[in-house]
C-alpha atoms as a PDB file:
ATOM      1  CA  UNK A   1      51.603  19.623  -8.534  1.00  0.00           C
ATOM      2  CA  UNK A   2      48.966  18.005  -6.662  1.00  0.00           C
ATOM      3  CA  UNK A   3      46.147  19.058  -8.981  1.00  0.00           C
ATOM      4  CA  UNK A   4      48.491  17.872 -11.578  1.00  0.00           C
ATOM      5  CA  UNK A   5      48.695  14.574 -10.666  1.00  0.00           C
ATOM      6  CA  UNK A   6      45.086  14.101  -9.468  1.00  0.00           C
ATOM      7  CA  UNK A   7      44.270  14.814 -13.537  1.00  0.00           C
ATOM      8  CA  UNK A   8      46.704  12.449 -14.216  1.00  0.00           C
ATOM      9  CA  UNK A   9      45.423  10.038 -12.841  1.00  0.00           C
ATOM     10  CA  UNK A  10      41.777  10.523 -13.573  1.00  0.00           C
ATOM     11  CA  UNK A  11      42.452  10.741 -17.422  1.00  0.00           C
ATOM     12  CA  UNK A  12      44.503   7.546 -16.968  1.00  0.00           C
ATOM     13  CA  UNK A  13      41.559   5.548 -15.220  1.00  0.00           C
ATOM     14  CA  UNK A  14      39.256   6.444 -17.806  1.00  0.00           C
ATOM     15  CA  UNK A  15      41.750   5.609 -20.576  1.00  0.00           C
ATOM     16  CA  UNK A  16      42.367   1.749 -18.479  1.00  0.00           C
ATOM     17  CA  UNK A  17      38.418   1.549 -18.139  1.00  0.00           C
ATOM     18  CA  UNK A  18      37.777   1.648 -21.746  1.00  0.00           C
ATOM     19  CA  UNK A  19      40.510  -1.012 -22.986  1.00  0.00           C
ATOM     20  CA  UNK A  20      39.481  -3.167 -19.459  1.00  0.00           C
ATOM     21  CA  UNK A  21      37.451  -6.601 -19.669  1.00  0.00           C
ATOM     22  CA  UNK A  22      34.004  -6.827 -18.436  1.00  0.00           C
ATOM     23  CA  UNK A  23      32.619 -10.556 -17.947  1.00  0.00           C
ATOM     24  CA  UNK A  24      29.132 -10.605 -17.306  1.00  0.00           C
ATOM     25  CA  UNK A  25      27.270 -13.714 -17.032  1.00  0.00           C
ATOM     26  CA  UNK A  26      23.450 -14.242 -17.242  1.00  0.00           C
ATOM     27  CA  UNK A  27      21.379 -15.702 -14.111  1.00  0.00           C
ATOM     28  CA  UNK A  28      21.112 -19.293 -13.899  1.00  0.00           C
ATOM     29  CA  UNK A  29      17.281 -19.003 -14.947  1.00  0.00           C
ATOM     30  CA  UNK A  30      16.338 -16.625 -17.023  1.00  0.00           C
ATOM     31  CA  UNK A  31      12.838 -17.866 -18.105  1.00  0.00           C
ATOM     32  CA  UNK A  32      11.864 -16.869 -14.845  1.00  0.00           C
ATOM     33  CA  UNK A  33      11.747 -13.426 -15.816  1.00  0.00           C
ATOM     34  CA  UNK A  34       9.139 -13.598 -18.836  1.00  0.00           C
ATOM     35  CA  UNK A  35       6.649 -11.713 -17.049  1.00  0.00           C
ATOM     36  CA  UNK A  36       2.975 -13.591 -16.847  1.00  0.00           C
ATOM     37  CA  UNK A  37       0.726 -11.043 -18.741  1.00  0.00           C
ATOM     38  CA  UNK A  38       3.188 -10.880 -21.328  1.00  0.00           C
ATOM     39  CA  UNK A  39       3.059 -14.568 -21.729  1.00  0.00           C
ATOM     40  CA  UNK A  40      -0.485 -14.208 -21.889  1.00  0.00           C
ATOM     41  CA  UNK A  41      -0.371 -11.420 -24.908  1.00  0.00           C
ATOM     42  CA  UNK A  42       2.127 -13.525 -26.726  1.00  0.00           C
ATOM     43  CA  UNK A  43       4.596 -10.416 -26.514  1.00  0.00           C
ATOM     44  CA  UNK A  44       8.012 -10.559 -27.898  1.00  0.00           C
ATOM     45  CA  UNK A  45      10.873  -8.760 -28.741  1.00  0.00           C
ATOM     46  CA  UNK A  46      14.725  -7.581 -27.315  1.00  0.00           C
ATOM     47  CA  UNK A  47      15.501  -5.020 -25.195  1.00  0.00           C
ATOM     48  CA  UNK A  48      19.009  -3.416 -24.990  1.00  0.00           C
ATOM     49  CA  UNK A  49      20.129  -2.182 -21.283  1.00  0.00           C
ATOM     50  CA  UNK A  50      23.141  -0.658 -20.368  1.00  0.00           C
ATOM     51  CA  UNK A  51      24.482  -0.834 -16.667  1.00  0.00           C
ATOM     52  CA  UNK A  52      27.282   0.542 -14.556  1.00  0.00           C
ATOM     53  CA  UNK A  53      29.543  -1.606 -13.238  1.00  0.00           C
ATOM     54  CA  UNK A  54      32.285  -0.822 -10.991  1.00  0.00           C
ATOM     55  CA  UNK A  55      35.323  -2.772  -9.297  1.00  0.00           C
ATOM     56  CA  UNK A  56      34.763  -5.609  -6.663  1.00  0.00           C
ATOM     57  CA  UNK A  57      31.120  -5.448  -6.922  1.00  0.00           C
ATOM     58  CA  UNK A  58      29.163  -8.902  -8.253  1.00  0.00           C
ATOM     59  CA  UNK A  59      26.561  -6.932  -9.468  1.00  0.00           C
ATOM     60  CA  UNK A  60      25.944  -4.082 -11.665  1.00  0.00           C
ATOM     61  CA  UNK A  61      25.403  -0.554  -9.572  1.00  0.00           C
ATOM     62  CA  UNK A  62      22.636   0.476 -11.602  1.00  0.00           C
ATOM     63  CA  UNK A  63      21.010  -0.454 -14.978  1.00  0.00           C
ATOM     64  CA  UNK A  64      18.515   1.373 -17.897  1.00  0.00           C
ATOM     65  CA  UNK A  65      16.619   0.647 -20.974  1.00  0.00           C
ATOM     66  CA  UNK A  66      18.345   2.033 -23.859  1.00  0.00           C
ATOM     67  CA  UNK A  67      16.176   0.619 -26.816  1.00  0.00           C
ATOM     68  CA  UNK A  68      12.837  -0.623 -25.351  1.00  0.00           C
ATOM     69  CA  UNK A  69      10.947  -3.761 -26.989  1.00  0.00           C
ATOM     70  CA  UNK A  70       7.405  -1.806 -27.593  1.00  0.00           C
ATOM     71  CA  UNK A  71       6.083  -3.524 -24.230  1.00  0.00           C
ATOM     72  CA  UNK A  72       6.802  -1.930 -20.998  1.00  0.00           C
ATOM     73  CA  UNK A  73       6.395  -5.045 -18.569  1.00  0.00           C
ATOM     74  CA  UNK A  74       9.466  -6.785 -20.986  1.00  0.00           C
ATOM     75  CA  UNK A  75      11.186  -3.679 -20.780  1.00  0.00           C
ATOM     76  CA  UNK A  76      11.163  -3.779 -16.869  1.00  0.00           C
ATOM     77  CA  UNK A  77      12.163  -7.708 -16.927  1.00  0.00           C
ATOM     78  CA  UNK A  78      15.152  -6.736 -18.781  1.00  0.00           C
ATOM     79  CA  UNK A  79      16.448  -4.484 -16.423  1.00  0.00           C
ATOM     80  CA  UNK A  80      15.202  -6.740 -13.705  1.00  0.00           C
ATOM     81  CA  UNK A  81      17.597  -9.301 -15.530  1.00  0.00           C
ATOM     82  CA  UNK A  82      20.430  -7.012 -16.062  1.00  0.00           C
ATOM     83  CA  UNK A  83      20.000  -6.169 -11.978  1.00  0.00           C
ATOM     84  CA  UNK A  84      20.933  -9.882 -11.182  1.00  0.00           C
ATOM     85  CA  UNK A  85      23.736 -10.079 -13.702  1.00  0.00           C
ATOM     86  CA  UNK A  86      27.301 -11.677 -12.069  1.00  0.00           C
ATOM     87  CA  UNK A  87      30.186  -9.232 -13.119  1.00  0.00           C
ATOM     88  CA  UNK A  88      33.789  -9.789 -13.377  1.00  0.00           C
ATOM     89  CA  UNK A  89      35.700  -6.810 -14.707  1.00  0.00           C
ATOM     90  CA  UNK A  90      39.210  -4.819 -14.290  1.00  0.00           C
ATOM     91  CA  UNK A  91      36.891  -1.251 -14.517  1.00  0.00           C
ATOM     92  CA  UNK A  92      37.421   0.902 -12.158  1.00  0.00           C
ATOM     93  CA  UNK A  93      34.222   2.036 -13.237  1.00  0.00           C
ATOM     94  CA  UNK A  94      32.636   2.033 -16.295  1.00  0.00           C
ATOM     95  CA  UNK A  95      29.600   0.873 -18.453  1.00  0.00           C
ATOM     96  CA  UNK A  96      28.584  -2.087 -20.993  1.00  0.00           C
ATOM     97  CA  UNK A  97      25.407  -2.952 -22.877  1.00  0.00           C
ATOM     98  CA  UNK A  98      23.684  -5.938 -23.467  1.00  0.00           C
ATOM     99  CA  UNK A  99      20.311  -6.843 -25.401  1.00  0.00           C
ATOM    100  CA  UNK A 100      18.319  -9.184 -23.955  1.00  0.00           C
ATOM    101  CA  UNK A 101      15.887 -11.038 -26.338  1.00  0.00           C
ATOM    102  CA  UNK A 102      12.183 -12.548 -25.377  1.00  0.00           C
ATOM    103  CA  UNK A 103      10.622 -15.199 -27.537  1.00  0.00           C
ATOM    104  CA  UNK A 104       7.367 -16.316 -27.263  1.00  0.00           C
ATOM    105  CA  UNK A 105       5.635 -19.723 -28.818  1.00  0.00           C
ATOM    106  CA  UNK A 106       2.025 -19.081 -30.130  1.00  0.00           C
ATOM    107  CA  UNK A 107      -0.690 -19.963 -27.410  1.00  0.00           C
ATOM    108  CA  UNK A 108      -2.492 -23.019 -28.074  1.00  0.00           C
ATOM    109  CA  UNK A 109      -6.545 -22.731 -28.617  1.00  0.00           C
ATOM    110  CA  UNK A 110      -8.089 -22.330 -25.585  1.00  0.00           C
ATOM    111  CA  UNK A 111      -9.225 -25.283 -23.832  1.00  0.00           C
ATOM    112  CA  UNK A 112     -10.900 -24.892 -20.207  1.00  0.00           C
ATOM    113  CA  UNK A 113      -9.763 -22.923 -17.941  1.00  0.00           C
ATOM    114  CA  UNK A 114      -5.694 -22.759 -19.537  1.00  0.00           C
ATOM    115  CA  UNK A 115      -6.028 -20.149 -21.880  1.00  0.00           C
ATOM    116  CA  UNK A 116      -2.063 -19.510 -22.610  1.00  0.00           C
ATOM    117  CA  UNK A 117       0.610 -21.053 -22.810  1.00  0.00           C
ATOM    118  CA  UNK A 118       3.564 -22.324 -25.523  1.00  0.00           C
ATOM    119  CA  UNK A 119       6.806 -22.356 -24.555  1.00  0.00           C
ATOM    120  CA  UNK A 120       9.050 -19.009 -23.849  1.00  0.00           C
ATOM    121  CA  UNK A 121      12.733 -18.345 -24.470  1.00  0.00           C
ATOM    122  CA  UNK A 122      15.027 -15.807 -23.168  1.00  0.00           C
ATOM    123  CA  UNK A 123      18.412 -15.151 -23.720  1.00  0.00           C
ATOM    124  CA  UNK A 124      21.372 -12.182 -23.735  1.00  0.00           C
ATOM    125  CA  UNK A 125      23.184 -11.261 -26.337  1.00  0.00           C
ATOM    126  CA  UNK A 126      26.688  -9.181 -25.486  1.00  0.00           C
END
């Protein structure tokens, strides 16, 4: 009976986990994750990460690049970004996906020693 209701319960948790609500809101300053060198190399391009979140924890427990950008160091930013997300959710436990998306302004000509620069933009997309 025991067994029974440990099942139970189990396949009910996973059933409440997948019709739950997940907020997850961005850091307050995400352009400080554009990493330097790819500044630099004018790279660009999104990055989709999924992460595990779980019940009364602010933060995701883990997180992983599912479809990289083509440029590790963005790759890595994204899950750096995905790291400090603030989570709100019913989920027992469960996971969610978000694509995080790097833009990059052409560098000006270089003049002295300022050889990069143009303005950067990142933002998530659920």
């Amino acid at each position: 009976m025991r067994i029974a209701l440990l099942f139970a319960a189990l396949a009910f948790s996973r059933i409440a986990d997948a019709a739950c609500d997940t907020d997850v809101m961005s850091p307050g300053n995400l352009q400080q994750f554009y990493p330097t060198g790819s500044i630099r190399r004018e790279e660009k391009g999104a990055v989709v990460v999924e992460f595990t979140v779980e019940f009364g924890r602010r933060h995701p427990v883990d997180a992983k690049v599912v479809t990289g950008s083509g440029f590790p160091y963005l790759d890595a930013a994204a899950v750096k970004i995905a790291q400090a997300f603030d989570i709100r959710t019913e989920c027992l436990n469960g996971t969610a996906r978000r694509t995080v998306h790097f833009e990059k302004e052409p560098n000006p000509p270089m003049h002295g020693d300022f050889g990069f620069g143009g303005d950067t933009y990142i933002w998530v997309e659920d």
